[in-house]
N, C-alpha and C. Protein backbone atom coordinates (compact mmCIF):
# COMPACT_ATOMS: atom_id res chain seq x y z
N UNK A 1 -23.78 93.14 284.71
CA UNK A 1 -23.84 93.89 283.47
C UNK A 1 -25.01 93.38 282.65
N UNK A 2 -25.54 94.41 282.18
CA UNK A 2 -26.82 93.79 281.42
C UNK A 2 -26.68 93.46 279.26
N UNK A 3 -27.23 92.29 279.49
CA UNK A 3 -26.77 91.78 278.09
C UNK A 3 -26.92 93.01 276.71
N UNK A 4 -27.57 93.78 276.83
CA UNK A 4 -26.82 94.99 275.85
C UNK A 4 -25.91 95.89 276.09
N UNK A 5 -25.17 95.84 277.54
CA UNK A 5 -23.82 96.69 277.24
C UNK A 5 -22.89 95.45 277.11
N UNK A 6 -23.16 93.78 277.01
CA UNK A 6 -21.93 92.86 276.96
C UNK A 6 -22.03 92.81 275.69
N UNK A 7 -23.32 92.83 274.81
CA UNK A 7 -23.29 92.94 273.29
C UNK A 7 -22.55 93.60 272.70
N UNK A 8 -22.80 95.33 273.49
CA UNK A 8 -22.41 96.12 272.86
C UNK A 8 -20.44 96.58 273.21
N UNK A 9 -20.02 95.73 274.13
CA UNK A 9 -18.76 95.90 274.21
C UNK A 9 -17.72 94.63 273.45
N UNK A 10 -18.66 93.92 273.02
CA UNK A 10 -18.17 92.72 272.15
C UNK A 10 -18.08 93.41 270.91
N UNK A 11 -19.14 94.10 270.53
CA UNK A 11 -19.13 94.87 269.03
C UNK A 11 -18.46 95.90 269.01
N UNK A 12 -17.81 96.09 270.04
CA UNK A 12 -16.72 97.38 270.04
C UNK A 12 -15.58 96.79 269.98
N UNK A 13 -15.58 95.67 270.43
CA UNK A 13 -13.93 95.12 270.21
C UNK A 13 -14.06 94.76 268.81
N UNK A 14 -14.89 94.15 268.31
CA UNK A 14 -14.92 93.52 266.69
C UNK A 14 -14.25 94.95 266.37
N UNK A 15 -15.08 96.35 266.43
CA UNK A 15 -14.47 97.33 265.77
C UNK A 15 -13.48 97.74 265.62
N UNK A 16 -12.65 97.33 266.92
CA UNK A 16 -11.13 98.22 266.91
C UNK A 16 -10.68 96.69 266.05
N UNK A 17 -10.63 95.80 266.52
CA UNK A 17 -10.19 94.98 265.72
C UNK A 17 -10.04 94.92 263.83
N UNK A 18 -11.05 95.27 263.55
CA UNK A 18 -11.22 95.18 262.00
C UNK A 18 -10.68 96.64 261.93
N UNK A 19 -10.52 97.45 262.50
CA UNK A 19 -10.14 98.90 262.44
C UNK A 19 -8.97 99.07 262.29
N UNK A 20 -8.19 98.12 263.04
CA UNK A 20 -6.60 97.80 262.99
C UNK A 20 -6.29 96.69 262.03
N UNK A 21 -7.15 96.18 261.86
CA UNK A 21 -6.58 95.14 260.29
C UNK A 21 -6.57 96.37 259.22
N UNK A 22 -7.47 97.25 259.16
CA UNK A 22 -7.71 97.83 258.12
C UNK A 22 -6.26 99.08 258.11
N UNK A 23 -5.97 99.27 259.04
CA UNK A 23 -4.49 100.33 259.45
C UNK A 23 -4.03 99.33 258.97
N UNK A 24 -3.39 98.07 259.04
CA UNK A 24 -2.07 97.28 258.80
C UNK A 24 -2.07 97.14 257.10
N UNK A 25 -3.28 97.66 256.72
CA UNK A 25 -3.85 97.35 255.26
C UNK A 25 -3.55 98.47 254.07
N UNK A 26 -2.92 99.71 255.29
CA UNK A 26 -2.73 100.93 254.28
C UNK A 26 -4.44 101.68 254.01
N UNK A 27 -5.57 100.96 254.68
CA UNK A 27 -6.38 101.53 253.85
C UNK A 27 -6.53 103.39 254.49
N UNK A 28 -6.89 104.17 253.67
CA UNK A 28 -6.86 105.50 254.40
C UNK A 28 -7.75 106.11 255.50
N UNK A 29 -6.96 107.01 256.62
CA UNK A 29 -7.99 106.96 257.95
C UNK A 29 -9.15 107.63 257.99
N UNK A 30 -9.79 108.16 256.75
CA UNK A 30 -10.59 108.70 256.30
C UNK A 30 -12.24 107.54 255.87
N UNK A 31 -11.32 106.42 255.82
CA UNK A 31 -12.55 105.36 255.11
C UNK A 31 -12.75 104.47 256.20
N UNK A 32 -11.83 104.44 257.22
CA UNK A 32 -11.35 103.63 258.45
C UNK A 32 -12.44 104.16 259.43
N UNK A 33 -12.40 105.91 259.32
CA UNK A 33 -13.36 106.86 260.58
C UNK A 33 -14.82 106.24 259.91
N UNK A 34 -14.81 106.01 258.69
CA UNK A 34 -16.36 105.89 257.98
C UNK A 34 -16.80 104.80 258.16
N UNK A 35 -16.30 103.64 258.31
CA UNK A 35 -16.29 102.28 258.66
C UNK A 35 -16.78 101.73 259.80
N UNK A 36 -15.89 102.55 260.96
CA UNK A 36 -16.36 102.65 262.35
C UNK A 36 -17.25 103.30 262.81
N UNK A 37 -17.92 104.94 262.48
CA UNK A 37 -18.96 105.16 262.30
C UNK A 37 -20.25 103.95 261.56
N UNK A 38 -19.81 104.05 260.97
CA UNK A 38 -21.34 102.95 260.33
C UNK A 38 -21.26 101.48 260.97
N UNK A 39 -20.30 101.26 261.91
CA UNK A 39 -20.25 99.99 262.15
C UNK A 39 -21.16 99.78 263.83
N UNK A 40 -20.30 101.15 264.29
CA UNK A 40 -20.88 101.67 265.39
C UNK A 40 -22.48 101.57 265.65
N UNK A 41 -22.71 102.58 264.29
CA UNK A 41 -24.61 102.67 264.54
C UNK A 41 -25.29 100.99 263.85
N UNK A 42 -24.48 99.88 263.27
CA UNK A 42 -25.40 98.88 263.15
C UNK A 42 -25.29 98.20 264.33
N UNK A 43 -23.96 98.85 265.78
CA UNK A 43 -24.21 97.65 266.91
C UNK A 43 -25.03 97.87 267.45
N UNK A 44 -25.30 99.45 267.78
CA UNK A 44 -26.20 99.82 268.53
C UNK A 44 -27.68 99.42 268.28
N UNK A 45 -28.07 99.62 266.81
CA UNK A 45 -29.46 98.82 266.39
C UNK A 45 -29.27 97.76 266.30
N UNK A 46 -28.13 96.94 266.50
CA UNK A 46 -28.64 95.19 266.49
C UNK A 46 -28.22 94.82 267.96
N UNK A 47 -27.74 95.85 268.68
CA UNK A 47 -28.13 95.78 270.49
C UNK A 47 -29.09 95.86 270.87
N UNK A 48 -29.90 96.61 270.39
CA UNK A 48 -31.26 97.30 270.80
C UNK A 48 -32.14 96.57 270.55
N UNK A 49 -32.13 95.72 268.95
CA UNK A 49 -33.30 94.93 269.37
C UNK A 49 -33.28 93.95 269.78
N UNK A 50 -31.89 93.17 269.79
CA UNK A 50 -31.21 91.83 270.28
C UNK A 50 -31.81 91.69 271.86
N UNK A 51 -31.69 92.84 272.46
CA UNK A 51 -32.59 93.05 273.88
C UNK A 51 -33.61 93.32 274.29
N UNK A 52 -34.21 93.93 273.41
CA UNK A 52 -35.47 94.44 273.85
C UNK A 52 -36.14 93.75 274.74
N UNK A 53 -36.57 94.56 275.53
CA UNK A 53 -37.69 93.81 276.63
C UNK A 53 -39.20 93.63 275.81
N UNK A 54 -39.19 92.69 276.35
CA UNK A 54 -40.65 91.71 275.97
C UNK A 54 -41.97 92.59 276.30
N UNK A 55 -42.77 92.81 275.99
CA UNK A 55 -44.18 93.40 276.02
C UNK A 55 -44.76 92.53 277.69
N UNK A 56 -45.27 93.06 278.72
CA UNK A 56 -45.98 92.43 279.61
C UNK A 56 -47.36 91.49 278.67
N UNK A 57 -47.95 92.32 277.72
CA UNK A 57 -48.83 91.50 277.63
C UNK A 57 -48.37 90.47 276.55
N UNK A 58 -47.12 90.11 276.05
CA UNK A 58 -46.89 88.88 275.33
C UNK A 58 -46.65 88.16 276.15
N UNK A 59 -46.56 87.94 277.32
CA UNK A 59 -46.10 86.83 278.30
C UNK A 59 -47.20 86.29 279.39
N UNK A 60 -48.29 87.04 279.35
CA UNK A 60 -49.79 87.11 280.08
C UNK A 60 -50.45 86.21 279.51
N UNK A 61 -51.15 85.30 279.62
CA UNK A 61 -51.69 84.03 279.17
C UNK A 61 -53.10 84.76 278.56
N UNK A 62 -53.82 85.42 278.74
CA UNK A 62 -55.00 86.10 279.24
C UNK A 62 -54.70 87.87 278.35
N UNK A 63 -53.85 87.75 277.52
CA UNK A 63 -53.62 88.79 276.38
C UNK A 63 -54.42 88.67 275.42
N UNK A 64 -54.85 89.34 274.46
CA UNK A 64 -56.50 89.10 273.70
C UNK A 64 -55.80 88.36 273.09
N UNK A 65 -54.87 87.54 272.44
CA UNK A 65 -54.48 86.68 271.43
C UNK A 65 -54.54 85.31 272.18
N UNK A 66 -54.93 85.19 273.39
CA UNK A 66 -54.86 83.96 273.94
C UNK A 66 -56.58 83.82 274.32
N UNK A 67 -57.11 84.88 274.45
CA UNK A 67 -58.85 85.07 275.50
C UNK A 67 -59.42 83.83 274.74
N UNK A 68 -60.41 83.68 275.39
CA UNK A 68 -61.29 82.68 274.93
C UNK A 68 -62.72 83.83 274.53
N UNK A 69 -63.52 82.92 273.75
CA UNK A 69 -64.42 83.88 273.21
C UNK A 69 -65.26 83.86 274.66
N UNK A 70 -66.15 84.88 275.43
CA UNK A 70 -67.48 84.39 276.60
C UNK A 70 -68.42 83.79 276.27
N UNK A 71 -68.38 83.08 277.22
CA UNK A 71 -69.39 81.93 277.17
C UNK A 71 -70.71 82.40 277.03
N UNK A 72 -71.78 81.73 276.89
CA UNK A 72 -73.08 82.39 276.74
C UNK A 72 -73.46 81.48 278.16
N UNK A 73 -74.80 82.49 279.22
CA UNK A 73 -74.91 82.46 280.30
C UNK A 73 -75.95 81.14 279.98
N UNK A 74 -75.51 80.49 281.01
CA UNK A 74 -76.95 79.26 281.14
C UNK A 74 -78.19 79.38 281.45
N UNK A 75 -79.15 79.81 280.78
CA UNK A 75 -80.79 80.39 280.93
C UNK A 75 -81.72 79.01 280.84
């Protein structure tokens, strides 16, 4: 399994979890659906970038942020 669907099934249990504190709480299932909606779309954007794959050229030694300036030719 790749580490953003284990993220993202950890942040789904947080949800039902706090989802069902919030039922034992009386609060209404109207603010409960709104809760989980919005809770939903911050796992998914803090899955997404929590994973993101790395740029090839940030890991390339030889990426212009690493180059050396050229040498001047020996005349």
């Amino acid at each position: 399994m790749s580490s953003f669907g284990a993220y993202l099934i950890g942040f789904i249990v947080l949800i039902v979890g706090l989802a069902f504190a919030a039922y034992l709480l009386n609060i209404p299932r109207t603010w409960i659906a709104v809760g989980v909606i919005v809770l939903l779309g911050v796992g998914i954007v803090s899955a997404t970038t929590r994973t993101k794959m790395r740029d090839s050229n940030d890991t390339n030694p030889t990426s212009s942020s690493g180059r050396q300036p050229p040498t001047a030719p020996n005349a």
